[in-house]
N, C-alpha and C. Protein backbone atom coordinates (compact mmCIF):
# COMPACT_ATOMS: atom_id res chain seq x y z
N UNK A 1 50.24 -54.19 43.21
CA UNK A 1 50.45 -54.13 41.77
C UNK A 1 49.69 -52.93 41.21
N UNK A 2 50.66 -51.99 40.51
CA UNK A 2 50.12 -50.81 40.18
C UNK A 2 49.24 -51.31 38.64
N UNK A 3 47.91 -50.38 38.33
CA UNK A 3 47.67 -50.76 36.91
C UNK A 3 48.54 -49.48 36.28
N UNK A 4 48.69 -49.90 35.08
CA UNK A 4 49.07 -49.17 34.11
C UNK A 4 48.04 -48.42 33.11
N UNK A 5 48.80 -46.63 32.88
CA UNK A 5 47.82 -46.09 32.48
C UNK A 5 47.88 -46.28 30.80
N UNK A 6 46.81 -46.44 30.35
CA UNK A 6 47.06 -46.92 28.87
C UNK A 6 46.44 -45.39 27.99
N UNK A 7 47.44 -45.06 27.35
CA UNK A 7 47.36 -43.85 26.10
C UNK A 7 46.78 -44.87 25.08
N UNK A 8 45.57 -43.92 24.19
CA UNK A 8 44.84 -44.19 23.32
C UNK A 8 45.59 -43.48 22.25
N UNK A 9 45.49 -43.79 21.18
CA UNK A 9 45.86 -43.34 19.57
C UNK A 9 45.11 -43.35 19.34
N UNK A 10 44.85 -42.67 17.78
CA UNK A 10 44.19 -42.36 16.83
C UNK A 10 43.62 -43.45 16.24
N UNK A 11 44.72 -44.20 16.46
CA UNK A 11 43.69 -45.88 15.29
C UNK A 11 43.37 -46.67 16.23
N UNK A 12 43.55 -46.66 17.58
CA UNK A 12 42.86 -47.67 18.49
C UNK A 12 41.50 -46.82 18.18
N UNK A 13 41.16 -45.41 18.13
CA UNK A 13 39.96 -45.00 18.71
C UNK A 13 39.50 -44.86 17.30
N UNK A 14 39.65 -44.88 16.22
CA UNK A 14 38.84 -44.48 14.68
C UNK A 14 38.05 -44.09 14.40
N UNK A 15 38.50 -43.74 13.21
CA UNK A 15 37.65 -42.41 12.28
C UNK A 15 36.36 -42.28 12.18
N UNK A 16 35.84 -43.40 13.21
CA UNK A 16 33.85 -42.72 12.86
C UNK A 16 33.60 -42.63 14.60
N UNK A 17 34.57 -43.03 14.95
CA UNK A 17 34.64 -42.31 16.95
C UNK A 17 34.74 -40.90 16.85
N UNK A 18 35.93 -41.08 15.94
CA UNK A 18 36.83 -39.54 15.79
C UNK A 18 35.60 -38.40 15.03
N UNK A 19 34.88 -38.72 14.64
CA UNK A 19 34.07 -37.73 13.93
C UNK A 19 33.01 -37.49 14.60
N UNK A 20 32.12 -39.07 15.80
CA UNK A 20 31.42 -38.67 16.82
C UNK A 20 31.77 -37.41 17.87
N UNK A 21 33.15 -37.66 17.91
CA UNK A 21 33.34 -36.88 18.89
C UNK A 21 33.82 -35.33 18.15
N UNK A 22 34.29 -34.99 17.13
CA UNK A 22 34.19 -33.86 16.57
C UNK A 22 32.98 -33.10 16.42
N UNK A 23 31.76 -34.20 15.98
CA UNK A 23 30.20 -32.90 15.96
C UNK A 23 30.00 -32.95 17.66
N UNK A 24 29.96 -33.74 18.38
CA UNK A 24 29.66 -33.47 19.95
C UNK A 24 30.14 -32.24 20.06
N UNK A 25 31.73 -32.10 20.01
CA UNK A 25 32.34 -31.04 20.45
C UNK A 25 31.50 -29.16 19.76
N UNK A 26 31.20 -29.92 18.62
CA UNK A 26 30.56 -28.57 17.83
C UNK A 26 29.52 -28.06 18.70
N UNK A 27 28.56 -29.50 18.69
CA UNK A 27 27.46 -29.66 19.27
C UNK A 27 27.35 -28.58 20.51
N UNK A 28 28.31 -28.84 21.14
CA UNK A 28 28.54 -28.11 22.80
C UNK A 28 28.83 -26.96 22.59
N UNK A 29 29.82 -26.62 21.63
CA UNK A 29 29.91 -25.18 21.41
C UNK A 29 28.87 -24.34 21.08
N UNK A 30 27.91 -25.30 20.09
CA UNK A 30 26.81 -24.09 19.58
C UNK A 30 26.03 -24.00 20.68
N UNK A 31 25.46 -24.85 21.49
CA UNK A 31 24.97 -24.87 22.81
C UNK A 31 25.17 -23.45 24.01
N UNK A 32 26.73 -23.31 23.84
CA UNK A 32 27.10 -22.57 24.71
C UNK A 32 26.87 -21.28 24.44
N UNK A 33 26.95 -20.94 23.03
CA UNK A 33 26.89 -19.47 22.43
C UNK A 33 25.78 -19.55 21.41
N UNK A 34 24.58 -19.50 21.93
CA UNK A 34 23.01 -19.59 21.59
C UNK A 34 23.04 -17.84 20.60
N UNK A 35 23.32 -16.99 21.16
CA UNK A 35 23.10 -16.12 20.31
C UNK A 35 24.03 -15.26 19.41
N UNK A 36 25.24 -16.52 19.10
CA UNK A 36 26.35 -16.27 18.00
C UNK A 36 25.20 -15.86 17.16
N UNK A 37 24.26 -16.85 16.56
CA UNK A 37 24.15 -16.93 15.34
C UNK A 37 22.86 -16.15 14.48
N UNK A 38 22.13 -16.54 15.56
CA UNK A 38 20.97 -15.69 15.86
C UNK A 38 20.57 -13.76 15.91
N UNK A 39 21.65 -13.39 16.09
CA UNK A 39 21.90 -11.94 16.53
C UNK A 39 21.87 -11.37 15.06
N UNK A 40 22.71 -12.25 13.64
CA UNK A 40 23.02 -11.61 12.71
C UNK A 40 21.48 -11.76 11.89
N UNK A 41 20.99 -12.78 11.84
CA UNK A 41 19.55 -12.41 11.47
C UNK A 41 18.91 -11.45 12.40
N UNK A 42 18.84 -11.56 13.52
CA UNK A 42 17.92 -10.54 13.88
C UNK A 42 17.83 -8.99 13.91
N UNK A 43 19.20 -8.42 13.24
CA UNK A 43 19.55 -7.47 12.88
C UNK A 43 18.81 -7.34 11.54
N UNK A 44 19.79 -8.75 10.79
CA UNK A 44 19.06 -8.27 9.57
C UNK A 44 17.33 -7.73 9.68
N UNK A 45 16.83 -8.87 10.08
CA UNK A 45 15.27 -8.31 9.90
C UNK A 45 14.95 -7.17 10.73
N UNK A 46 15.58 -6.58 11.91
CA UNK A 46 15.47 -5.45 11.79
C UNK A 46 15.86 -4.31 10.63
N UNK A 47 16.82 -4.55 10.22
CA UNK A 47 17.24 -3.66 9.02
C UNK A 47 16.07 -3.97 8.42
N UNK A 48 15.88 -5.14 7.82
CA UNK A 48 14.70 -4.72 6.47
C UNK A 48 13.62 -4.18 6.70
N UNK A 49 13.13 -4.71 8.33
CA UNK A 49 12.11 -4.13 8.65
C UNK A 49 11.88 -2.73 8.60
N UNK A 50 13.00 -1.90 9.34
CA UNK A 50 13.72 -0.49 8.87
C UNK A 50 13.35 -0.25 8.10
N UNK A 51 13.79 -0.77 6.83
CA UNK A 51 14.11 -0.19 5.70
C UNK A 51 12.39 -0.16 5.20
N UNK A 52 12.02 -0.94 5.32
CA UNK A 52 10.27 -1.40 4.75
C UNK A 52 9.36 0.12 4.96
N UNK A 53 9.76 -0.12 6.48
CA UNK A 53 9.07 1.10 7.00
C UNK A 53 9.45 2.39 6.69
N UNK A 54 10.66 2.83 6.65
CA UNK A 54 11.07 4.02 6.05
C UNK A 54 10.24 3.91 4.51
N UNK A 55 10.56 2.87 3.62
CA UNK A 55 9.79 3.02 2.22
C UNK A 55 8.36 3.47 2.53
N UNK A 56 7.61 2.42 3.31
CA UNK A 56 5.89 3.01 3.34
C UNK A 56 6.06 4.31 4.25
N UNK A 57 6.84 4.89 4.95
CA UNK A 57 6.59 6.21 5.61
C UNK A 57 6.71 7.35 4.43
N UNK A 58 7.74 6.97 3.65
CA UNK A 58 8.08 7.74 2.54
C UNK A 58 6.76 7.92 1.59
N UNK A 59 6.28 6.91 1.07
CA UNK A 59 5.36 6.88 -0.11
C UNK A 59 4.02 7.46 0.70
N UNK A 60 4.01 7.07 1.87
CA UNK A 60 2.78 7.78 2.58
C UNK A 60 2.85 9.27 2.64
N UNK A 61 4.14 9.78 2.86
CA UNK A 61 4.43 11.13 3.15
C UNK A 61 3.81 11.88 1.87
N UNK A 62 4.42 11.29 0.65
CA UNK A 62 4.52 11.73 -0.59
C UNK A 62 2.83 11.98 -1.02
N UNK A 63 1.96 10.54 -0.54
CA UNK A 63 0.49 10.72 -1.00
C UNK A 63 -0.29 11.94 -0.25
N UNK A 64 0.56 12.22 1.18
CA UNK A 64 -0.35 13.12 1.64
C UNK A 64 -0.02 14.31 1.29
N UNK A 65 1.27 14.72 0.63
CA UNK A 65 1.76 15.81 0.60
C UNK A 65 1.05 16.34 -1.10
N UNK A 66 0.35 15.33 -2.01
CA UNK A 66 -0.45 15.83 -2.92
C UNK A 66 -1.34 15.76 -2.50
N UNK A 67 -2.10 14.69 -1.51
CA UNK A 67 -3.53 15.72 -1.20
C UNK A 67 -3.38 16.50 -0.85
N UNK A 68 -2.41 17.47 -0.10
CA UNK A 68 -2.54 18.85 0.48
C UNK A 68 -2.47 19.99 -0.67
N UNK A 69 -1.74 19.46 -2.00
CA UNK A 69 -1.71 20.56 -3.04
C UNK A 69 -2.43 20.39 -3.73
N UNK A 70 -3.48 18.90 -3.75
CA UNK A 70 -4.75 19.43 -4.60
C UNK A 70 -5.41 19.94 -4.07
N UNK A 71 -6.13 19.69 -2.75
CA UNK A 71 -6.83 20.30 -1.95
C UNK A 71 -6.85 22.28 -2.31
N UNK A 72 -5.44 22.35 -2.00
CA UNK A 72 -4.92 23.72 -1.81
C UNK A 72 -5.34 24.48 -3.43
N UNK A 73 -4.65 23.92 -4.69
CA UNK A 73 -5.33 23.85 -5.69
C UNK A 73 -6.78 24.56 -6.15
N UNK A 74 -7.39 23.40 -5.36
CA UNK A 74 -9.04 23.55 -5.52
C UNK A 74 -9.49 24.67 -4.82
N UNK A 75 -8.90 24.58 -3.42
CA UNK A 75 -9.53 26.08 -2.79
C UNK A 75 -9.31 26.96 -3.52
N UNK A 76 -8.47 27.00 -3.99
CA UNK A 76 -7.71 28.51 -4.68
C UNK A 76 -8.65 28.72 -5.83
N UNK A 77 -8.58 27.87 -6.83
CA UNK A 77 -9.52 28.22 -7.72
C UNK A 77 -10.79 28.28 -7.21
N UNK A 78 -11.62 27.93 -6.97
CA UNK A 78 -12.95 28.20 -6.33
C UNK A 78 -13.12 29.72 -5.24
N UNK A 79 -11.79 29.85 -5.10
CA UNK A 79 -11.96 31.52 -4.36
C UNK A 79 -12.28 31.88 -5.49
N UNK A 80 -11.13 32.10 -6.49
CA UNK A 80 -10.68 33.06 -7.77
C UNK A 80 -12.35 33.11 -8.48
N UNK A 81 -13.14 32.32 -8.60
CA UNK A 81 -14.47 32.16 -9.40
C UNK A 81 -15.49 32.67 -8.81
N UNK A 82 -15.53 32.71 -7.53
CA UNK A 82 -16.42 33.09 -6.58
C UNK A 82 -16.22 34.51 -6.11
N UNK A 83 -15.06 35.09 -6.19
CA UNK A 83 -14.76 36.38 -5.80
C UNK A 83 -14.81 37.02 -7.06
N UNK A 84 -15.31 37.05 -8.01
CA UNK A 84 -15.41 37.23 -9.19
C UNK A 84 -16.88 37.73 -9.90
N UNK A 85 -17.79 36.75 -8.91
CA UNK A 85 -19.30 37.22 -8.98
C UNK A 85 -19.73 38.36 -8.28
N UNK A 86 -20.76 38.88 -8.90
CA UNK A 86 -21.06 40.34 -8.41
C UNK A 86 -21.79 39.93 -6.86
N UNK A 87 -21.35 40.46 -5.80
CA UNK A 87 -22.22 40.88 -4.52
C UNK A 87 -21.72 39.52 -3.60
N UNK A 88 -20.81 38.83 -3.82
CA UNK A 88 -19.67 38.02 -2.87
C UNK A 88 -19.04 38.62 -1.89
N UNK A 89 -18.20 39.32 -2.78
CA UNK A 89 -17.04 40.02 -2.58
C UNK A 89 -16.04 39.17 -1.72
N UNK A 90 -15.47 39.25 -0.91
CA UNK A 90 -13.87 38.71 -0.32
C UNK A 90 -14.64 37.30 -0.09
N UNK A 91 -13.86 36.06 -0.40
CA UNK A 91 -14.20 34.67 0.05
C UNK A 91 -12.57 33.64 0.76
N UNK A 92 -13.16 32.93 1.67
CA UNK A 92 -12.26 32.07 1.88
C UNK A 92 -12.98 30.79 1.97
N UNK A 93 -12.20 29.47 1.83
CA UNK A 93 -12.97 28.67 1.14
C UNK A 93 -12.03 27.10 2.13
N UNK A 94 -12.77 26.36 2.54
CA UNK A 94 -12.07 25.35 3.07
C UNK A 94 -12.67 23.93 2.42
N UNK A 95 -11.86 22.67 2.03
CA UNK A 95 -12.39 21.77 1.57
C UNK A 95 -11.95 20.66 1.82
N UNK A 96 -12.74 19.84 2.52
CA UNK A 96 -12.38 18.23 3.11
C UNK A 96 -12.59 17.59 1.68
N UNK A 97 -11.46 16.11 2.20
CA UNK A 97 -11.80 14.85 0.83
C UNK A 97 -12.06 13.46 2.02
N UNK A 98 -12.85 12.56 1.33
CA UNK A 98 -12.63 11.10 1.87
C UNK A 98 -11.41 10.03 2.14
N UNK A 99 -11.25 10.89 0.92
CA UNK A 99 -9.80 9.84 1.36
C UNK A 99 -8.95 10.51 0.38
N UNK A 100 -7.56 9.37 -0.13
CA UNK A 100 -6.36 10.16 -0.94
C UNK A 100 -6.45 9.79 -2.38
N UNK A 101 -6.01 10.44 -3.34
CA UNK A 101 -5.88 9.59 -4.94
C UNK A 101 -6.02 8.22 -4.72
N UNK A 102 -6.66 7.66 -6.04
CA UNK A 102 -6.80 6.35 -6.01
C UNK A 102 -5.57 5.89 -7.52
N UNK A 103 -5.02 5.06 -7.41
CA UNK A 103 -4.29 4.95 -8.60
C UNK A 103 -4.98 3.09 -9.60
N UNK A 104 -5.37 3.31 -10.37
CA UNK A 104 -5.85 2.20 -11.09
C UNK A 104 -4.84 1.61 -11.62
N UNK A 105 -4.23 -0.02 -11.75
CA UNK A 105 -3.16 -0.30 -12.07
C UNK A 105 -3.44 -1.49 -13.06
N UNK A 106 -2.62 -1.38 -14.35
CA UNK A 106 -3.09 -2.08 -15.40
C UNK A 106 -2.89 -3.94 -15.03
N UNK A 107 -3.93 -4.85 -14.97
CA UNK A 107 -3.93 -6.25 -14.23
C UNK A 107 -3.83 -7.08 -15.82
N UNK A 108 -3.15 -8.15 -15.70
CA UNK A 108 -2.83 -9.20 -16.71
C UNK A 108 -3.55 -10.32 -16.41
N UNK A 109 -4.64 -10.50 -16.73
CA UNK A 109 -5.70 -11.71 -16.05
C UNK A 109 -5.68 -12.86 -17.53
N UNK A 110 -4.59 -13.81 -17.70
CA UNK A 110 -4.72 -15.09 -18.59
C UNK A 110 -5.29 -15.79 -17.53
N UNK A 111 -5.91 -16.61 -18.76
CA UNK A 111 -6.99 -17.86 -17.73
C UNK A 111 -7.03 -19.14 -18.92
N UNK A 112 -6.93 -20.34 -18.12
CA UNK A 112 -6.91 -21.44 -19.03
C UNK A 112 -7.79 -22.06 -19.37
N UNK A 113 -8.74 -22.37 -20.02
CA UNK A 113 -10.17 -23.42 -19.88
C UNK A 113 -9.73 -24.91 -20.44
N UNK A 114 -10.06 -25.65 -19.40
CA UNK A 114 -10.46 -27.17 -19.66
C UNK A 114 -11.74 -27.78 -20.01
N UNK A 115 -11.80 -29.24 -21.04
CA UNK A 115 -12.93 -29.19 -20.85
C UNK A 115 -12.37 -31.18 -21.25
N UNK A 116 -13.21 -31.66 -20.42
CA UNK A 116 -13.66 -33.38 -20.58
C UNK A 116 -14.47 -33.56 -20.63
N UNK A 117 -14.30 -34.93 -21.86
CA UNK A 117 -15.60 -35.60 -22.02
C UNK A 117 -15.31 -37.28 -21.60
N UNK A 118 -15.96 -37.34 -20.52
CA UNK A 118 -15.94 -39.12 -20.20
C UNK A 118 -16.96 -39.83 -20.16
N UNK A 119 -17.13 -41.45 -20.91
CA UNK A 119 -17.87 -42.02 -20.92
C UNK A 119 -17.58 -43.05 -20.37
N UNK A 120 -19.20 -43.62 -19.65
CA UNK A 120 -18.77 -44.89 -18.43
C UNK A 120 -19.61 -46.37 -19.37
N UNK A 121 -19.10 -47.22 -18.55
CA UNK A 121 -19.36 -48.67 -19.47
C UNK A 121 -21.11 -48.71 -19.57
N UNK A 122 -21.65 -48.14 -19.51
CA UNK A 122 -22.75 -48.12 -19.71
C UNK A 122 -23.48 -47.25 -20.40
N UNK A 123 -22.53 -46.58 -21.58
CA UNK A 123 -23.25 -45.90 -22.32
C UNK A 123 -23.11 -44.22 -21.93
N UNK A 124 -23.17 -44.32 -20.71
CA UNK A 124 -23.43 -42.70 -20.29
C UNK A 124 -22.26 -41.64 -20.24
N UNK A 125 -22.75 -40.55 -20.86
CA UNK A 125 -21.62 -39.45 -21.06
C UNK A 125 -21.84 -38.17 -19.59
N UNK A 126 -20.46 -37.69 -19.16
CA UNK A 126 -20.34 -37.18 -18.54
C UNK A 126 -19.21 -35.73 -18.74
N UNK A 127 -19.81 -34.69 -19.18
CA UNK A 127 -18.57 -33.68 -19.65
C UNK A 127 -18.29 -32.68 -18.67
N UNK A 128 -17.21 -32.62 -18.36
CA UNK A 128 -16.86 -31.33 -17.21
C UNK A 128 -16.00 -30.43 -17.66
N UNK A 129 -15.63 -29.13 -17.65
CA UNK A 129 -15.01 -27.99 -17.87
C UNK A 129 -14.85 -27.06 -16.79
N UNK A 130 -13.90 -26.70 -16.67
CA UNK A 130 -12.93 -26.02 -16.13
C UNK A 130 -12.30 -24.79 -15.95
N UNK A 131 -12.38 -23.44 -15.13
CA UNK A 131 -11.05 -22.17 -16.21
C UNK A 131 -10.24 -21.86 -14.85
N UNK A 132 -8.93 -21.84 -15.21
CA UNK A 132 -8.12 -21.23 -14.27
C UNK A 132 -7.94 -20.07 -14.17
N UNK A 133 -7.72 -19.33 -13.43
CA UNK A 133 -7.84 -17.44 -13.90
C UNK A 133 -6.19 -17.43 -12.79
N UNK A 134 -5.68 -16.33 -13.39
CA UNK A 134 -4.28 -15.96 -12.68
C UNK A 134 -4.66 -14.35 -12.98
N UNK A 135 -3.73 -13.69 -11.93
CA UNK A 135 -4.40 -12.10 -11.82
C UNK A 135 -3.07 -11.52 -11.79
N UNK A 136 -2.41 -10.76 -12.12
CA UNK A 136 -0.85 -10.00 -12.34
C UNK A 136 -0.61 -8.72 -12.40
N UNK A 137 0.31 -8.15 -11.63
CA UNK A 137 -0.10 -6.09 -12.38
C UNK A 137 1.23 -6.56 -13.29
N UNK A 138 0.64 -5.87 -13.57
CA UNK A 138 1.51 -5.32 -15.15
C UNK A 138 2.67 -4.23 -14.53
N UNK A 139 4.30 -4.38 -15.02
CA UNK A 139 5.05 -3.46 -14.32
C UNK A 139 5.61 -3.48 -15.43
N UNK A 140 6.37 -2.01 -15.27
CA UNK A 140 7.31 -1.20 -16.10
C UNK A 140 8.78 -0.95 -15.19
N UNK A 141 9.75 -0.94 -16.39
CA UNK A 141 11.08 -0.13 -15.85
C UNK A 141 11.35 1.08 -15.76
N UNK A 142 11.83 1.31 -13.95
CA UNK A 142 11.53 2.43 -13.37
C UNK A 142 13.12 3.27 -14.08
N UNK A 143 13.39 2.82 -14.73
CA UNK A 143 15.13 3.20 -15.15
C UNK A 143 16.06 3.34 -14.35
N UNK A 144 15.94 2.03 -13.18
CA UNK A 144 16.88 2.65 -12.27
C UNK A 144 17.11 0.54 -11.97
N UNK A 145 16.65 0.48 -12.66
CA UNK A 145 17.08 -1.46 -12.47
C UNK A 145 15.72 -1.81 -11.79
N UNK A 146 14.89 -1.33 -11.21
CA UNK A 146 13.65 -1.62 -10.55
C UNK A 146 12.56 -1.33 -11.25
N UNK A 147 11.25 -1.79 -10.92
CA UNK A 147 9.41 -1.90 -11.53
C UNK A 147 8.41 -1.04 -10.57
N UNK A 148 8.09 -0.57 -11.49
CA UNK A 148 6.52 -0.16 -11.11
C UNK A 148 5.54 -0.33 -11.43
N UNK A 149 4.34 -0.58 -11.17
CA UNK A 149 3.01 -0.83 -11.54
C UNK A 149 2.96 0.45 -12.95
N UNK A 150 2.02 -0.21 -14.06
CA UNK A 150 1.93 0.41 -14.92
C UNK A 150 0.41 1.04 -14.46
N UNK A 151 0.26 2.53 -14.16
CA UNK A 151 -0.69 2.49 -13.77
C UNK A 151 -1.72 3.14 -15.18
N UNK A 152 -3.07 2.80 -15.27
CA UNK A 152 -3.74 3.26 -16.58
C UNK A 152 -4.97 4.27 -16.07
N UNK A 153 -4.69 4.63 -14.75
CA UNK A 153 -6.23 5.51 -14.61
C UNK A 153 -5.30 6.46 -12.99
N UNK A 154 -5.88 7.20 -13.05
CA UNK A 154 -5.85 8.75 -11.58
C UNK A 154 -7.31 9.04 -11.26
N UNK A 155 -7.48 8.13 -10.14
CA UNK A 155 -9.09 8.50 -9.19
C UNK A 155 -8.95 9.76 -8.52
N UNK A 156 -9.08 10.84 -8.61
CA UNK A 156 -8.90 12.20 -7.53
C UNK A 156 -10.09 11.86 -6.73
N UNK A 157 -9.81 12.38 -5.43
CA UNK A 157 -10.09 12.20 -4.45
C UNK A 157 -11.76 12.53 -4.07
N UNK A 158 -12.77 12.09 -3.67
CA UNK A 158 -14.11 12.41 -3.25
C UNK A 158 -13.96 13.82 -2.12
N UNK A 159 -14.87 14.35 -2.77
CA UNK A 159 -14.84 15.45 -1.58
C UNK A 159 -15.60 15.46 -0.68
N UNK A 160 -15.55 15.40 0.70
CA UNK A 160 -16.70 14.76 1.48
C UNK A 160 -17.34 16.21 2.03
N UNK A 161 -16.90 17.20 1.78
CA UNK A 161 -17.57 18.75 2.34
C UNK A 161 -17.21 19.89 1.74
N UNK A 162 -17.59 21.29 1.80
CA UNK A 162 -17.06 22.41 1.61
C UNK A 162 -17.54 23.10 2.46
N UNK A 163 -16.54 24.34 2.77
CA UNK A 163 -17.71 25.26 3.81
C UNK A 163 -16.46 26.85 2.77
N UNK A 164 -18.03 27.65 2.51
CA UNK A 164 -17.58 28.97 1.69
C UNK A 164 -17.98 30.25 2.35
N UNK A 165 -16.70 30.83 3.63
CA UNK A 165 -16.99 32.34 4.19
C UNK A 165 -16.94 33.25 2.97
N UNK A 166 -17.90 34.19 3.45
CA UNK A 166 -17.79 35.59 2.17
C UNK A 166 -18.62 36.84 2.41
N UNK A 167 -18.44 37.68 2.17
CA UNK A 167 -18.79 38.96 2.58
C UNK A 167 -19.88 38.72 2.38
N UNK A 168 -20.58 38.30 1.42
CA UNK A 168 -22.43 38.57 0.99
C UNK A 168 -22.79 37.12 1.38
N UNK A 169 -22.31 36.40 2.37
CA UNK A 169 -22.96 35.36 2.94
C UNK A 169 -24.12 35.17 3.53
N UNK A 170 -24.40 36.42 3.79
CA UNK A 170 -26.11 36.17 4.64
C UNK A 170 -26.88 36.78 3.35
N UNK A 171 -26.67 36.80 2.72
CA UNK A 171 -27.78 37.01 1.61
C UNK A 171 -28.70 36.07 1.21
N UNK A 172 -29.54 35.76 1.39
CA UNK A 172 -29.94 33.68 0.46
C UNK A 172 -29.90 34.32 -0.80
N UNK A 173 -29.95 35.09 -1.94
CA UNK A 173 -29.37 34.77 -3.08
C UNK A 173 -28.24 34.22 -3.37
N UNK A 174 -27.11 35.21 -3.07
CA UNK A 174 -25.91 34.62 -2.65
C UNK A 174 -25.66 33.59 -2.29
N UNK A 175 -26.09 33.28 -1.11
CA UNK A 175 -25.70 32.03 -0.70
C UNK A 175 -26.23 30.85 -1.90
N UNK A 176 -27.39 31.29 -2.37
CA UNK A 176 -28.20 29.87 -3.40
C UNK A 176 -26.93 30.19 -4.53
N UNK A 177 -26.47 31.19 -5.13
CA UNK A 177 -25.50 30.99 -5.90
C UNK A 177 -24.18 30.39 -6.01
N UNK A 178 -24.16 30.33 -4.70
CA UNK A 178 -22.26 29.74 -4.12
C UNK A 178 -22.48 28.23 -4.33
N UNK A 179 -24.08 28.05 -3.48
CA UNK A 179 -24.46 26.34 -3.04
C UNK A 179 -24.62 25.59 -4.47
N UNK A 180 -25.12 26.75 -5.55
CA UNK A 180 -24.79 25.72 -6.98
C UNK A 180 -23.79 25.80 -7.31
N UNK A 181 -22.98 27.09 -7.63
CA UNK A 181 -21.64 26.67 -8.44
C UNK A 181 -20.93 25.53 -7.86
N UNK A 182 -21.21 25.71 -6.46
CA UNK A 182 -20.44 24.44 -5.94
C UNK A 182 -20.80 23.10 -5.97
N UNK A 183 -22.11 23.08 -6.09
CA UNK A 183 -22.39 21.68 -6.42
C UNK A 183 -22.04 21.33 -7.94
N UNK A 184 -22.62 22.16 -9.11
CA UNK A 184 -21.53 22.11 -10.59
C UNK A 184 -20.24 21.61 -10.95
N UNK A 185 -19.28 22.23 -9.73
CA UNK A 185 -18.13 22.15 -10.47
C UNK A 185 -17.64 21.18 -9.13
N UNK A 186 -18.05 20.40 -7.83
CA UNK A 186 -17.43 19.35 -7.20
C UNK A 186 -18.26 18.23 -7.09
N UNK A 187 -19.42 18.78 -7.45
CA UNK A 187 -20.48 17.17 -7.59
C UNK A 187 -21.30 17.20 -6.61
N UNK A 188 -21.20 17.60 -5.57
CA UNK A 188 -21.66 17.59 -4.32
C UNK A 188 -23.61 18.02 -3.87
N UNK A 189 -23.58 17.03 -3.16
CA UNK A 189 -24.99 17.45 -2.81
C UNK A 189 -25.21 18.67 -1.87
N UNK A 190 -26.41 19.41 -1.94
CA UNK A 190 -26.41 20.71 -1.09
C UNK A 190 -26.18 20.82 0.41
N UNK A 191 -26.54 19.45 0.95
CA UNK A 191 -26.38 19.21 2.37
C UNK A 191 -24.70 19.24 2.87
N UNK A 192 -23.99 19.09 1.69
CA UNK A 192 -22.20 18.89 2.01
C UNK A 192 -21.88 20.28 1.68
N UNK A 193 -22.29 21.12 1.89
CA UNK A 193 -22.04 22.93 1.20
C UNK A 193 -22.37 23.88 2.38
N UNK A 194 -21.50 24.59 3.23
CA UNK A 194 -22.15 25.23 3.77
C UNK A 194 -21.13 26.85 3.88
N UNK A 195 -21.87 27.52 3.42
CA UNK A 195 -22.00 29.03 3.19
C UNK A 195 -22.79 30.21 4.71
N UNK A 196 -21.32 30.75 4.58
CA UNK A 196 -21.42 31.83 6.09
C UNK A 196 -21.18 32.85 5.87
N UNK A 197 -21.48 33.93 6.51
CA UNK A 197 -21.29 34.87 6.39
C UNK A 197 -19.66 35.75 7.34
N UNK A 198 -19.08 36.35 6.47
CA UNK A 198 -17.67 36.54 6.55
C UNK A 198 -17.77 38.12 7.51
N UNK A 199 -16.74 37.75 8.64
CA UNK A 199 -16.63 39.05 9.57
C UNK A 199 -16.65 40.65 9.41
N UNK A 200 -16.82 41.46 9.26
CA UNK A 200 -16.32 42.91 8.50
C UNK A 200 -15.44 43.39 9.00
């Protein structure tokens, strides 16, 4: 006696079988292709990452490329003043900084104060107070749909040395004259100044 093979339908097997077995099936698929989904984020965050880095390479480029024209700036004028005094004559002039512009950026500091007063069954008072502080920069529209820090101050840069070649460099008058103007007009103590005498 043969058995008979029995076909299942749709309503012998029902709609909450039928749906077990629809997420299984998903189930297995996502299983199988692990980095369908995965790949498109990880692009993305490469892109932004990209993109991040191109921005700070950019703004970095930009900060160093004005320290090089103040720098350049400053030498220049400090030749022009110095080649100008009697018994110098020809100067070239080199000048280190500590670091780059500092930019001061205007901060929005609201703060809330609390204050309680509680008394316990026995007469006694107990008052406590409170302040919340929140800290914010302050931004402006860059006119382009985007913000920037409103900035309210320009730190120029510390100068951490000078060194001043010049024809009348071995003179110590000379030289005592270079070592003040220069301390005058960059701030600098005499030990960060150093004055040589220039080739013929």
């Amino acid at each position: 006696m043969e058995k008979e093979k029995k076909k299942l339908s749709l309503k012998e097997i029902g709609p909450s079988r039928l749906i077990i077995m629809l997420l299984a099936g998903i189930f297995l698929l996502v299983l199988s292709f692990p980095d369908m989904f995965s790949s498109d984020k990880a692009s993305d965050t490469t892109g932004n990452s990209t993109k991040n880095s191109s921005v700070s390479n950019t703004v970095r480029q930009e900060n160093q490329d004005e320290t090089d024209m103040y720098i350049s700036l400053m030498e220049e004028r400090l030749e022009d003043i110095l080649a100008k005094v009697k018994g110098i004559g020809a100067v070239d002039v080199m000048i280190t900084l500590k670091g780059s512009k500092e930019l001061i950026v205007l901060k929005d500091q609201p703060y809330t104060q609390e204050s309680m007063n509680e008394s316990d069954g026995e007469g006694g008072n107990r008052v406590s107070s409170g302040i919340d502080k929140e800290d914010s920069t302050v931004t402006v529209d860059d006119g382009s749909g985007g913000s920037l820090p409103f900035i309210i101050q320009e730190l120029e840069p510390e100068v951490a040395g000078i060194v001043v070649i010049a024809q009348g460099g071995d003179n110590p008058e000379i030289m005592t004259e270079i070592v003040d103007a220069v301390q005058v007009l960059f701030n600098v103590p005499a030990h960060k100044v150093k004055v040589m005498k220039m080739n013929d």
